[in-house]
Protein backbone atom coordinates (compact mmCIF):
# COMPACT_ATOMS: atom_id res chain seq x y z
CA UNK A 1 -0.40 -18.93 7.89
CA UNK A 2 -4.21 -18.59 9.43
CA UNK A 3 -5.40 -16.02 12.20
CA UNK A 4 -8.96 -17.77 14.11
CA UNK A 5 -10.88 -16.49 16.61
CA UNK A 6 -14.31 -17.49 17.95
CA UNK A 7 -15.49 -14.32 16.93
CA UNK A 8 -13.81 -12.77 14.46
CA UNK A 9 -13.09 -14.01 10.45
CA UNK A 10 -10.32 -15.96 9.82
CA UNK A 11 -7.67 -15.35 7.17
CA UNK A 12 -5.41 -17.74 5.47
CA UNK A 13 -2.08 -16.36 3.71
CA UNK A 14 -0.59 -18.69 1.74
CA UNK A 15 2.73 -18.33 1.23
CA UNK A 16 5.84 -19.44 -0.24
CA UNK A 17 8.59 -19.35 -3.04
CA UNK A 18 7.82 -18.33 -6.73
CA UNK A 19 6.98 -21.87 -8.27
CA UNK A 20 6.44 -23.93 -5.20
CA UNK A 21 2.81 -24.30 -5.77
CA UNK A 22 1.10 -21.79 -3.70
CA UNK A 23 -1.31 -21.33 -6.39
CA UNK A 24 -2.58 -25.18 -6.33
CA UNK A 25 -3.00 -24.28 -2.97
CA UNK A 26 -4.76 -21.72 -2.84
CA UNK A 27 -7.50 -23.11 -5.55
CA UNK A 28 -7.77 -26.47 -3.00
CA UNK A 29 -8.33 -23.76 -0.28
CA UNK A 30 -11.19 -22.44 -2.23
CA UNK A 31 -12.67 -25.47 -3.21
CA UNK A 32 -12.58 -26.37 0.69
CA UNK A 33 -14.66 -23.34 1.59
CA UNK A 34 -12.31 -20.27 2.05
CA UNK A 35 -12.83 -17.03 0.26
CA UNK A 36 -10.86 -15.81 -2.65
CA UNK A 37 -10.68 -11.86 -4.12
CA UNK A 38 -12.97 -11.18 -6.50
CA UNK A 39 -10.15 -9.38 -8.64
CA UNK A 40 -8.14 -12.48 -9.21
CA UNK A 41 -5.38 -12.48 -12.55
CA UNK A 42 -5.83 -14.17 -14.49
CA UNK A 43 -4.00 -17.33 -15.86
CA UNK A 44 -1.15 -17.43 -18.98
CA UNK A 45 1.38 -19.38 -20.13
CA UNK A 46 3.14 -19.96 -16.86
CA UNK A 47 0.24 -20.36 -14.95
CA UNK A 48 -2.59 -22.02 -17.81
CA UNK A 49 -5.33 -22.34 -14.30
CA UNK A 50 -4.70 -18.79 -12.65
CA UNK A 51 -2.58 -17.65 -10.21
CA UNK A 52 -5.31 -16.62 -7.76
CA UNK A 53 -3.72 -13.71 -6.40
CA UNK A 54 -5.90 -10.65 -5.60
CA UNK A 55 -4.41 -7.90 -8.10
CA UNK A 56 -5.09 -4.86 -5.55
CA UNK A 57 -2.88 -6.83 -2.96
CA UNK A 58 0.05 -7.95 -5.60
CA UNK A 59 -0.08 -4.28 -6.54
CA UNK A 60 0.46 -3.29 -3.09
CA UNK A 61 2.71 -5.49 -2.60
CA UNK A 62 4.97 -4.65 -5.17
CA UNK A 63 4.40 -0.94 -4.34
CA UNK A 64 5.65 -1.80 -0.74
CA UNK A 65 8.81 -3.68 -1.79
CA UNK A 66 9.54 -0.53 -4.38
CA UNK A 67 9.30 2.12 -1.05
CA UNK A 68 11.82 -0.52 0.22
CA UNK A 69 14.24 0.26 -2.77
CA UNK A 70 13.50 -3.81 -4.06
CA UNK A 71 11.02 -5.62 -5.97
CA UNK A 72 9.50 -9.02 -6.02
CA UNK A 73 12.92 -10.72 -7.33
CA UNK A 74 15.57 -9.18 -5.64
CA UNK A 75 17.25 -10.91 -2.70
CA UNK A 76 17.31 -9.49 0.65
CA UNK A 77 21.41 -10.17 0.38
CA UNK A 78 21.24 -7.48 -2.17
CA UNK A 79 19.28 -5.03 -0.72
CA UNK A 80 18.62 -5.61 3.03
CA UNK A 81 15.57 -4.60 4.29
CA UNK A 82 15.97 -1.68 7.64
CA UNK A 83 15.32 -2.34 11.07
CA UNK A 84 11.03 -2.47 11.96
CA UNK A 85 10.76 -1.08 8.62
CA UNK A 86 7.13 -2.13 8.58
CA UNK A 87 7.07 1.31 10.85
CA UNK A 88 9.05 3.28 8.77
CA UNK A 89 7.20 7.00 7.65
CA UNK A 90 7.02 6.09 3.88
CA UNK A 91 5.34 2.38 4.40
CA UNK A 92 2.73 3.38 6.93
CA UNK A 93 0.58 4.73 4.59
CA UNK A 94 0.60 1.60 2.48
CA UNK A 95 -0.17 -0.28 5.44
CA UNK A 96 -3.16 1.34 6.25
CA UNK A 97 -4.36 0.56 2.53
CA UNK A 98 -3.61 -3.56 2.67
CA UNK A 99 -5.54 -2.89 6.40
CA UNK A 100 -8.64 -1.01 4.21
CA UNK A 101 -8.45 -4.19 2.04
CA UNK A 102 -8.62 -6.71 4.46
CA UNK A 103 -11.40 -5.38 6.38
CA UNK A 104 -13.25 -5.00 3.20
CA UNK A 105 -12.57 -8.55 2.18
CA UNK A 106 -13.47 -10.06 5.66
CA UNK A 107 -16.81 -8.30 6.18
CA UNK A 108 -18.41 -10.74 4.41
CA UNK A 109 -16.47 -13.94 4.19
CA UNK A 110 -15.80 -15.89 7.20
CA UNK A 111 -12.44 -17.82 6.12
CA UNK A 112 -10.93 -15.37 3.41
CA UNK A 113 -7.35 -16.69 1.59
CA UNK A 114 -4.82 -14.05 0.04
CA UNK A 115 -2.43 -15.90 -1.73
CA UNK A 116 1.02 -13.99 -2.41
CA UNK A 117 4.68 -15.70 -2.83
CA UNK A 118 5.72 -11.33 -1.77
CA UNK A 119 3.76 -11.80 1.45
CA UNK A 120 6.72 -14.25 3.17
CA UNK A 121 8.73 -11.28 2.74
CA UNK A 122 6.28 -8.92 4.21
CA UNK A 123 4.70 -10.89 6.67
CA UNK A 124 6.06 -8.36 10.25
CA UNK A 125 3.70 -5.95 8.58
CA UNK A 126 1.01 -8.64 7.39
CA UNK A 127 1.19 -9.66 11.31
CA UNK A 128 0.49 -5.77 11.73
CA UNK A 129 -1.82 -5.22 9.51
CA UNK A 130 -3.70 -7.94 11.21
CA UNK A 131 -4.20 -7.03 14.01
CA UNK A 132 -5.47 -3.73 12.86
CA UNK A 133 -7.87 -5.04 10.63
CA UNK A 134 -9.07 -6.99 14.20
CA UNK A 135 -9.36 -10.24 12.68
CA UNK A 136 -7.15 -12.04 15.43
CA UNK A 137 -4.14 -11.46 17.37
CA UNK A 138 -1.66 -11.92 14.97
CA UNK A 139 -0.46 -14.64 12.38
CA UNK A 140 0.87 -18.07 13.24
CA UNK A 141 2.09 -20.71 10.82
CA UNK A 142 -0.84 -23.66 11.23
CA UNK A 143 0.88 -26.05 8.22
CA UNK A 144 3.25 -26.94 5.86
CA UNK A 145 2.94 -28.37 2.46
CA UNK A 146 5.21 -29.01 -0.54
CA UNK A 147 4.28 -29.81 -3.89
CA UNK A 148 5.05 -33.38 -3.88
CA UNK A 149 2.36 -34.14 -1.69
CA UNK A 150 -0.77 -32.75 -3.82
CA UNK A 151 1.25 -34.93 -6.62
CA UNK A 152 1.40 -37.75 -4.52
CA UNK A 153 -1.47 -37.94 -2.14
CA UNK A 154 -3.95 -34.72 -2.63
CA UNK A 155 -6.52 -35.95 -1.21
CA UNK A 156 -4.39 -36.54 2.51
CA UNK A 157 -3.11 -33.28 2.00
CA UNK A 158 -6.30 -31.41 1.48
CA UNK A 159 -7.52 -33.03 4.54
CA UNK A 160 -5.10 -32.07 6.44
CA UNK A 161 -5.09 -28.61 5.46
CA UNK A 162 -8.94 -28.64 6.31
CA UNK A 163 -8.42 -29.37 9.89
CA UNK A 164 -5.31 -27.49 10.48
CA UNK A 165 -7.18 -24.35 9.42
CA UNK A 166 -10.27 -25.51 10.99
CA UNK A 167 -12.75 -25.18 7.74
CA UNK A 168 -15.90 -26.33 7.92
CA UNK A 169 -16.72 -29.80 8.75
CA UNK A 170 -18.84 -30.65 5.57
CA UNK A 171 -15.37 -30.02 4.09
CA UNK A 172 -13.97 -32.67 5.40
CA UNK A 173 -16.36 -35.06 4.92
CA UNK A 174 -16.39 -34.68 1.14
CA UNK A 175 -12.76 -33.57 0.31
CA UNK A 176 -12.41 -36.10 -2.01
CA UNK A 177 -14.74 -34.85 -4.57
CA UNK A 178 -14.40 -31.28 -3.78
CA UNK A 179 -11.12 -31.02 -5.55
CA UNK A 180 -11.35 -34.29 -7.88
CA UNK A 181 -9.39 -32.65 -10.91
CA UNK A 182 -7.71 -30.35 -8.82
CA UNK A 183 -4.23 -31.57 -9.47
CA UNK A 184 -2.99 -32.24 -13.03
CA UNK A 185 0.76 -33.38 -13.11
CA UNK A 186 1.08 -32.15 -16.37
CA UNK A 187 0.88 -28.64 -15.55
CA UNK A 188 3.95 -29.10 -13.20
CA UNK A 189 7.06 -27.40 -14.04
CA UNK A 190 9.62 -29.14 -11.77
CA UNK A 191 10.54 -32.50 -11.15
CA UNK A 192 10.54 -32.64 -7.40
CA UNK A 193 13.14 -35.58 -7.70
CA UNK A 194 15.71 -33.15 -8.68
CA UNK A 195 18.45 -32.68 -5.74
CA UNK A 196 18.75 -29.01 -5.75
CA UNK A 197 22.65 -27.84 -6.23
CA UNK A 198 22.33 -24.83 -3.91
CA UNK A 199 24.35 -26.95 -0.76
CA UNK A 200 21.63 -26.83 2.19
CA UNK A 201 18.68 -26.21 0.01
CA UNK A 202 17.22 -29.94 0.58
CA UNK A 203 18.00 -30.56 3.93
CA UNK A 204 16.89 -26.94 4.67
CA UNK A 205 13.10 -28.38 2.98
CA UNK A 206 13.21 -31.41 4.99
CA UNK A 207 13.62 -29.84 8.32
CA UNK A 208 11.08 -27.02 7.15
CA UNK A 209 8.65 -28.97 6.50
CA UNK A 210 9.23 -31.54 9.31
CA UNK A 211 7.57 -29.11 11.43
CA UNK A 212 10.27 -29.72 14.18
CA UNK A 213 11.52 -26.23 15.42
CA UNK A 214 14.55 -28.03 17.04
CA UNK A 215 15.75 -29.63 13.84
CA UNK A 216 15.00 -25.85 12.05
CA UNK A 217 17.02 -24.10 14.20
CA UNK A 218 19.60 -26.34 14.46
CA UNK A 219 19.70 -26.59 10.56
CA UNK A 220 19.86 -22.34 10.33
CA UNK A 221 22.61 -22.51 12.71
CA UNK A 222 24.93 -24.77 10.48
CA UNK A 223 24.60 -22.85 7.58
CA UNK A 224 24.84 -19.03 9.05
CA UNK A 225 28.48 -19.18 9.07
CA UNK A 226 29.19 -20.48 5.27
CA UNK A 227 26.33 -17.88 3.83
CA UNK A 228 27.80 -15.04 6.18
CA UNK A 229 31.11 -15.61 4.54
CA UNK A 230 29.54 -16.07 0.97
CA UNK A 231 27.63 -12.15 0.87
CA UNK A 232 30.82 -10.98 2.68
């Protein structure tokens, strides 16, 4: 997701499921010319490269999702999130901290990237938050990209990304060596081949990342009913 403006920064969440490479991501992202945290965590066993997550915005995150009564793994089937409760008393004071550390981190960086699989489940008050901060009017999603494509072409892929989000031009011109050893397929934990055996699940992926919002809502609308039945 990417807020632009003319005049004002732009900002670049990346987002997605646990494991779905958002962290490959957001290293081509920085290669490419956005801005990463300076207090990024460092990479283990699960993640040998980094997970280049700013740890004052994971923390915050996970401090929002605890005000919420969840946490970074538990479903929203489990414990359903209340109405606009990006407004509720307890969470606006947390919003006005991830606000603090946006405008902090935008004051000097002109495309800045947070990178968060929690933000897809926060993003009404990231869209908030924002505007506040008066980088833009608001998040929109800009692009889509899976996995399988930085295995398979990551050069296309980074190119795309580069004009989707509208980074600099000498980026484009020179992706190719700006993330030669980027992508290492050894460090992948999933075979992408795999058909997943949660029913949906694939064809869900294909019309997500089709980009057609016909096909998407179509695709939500078959499967409402069975899942609707299933947490009943």
């Amino acid at each position: 997701m990417n807020t632009k403006s003319s005049h004002r920064p732009s900002v670049t969440l990346v987002v997605g499921m646990h494991r779905s490479g958002t962290s490959l991501t957001a290293a081509a992202l920085s290669r490419l010319g956005g801005t990463l945290s300076d207090d990024l965590q460092e990479g283990d066993e699960s993640n040998e490269r980094g997970y280049f997550e700013s740890r004052a915005v994971v923390n915050l995150h996970d401090r929002i999702l605890a005000a919420l009564g969840s946490s970074w793994c538990t479903p929203k089937s489990v414990v359903p999130f209340p109405a606009e409760w990006w407004n509720a008393p307890e969470i606006i004071p947390l919003k006005s901290e991830l606000t603090a550390i946006v405008r902090e981190a935008t004051a000097n960086a002109k495309h800045w990237v947070s990178k968060d699989p929690r933000a897809s489940r926060l993003l009404p008050l990231w869209n908030d938050v924002l505007v506040e901060a008066l980088v833009d009017g608001g998040a929109r999603v800009v692009a889509t990209v899976s996995y399988a494509s930085w295995i398979d072409d990551p050069v296309t892929t980074a190119t795309r990304l580069t004009k989707a989000l509208r980074f600099p031009k000498h980026a484009r011109a020179h992706v190719a060596s700006l993330i030669d050893g980027l992508v290492d397929c050894d460090l992948r934990h999933h075979d992408g081949d795999d058909a997943s055996p949660v029913p949906f699940v694939d064809e869900l992926f294909q019309a997500i990342t089709s980009g057609g919002s016909k096909t998407l809502a179509t695709m939500l609308e078959r499967i409402a009913s069975p899942v609707c039945i299933t947490q009943r």
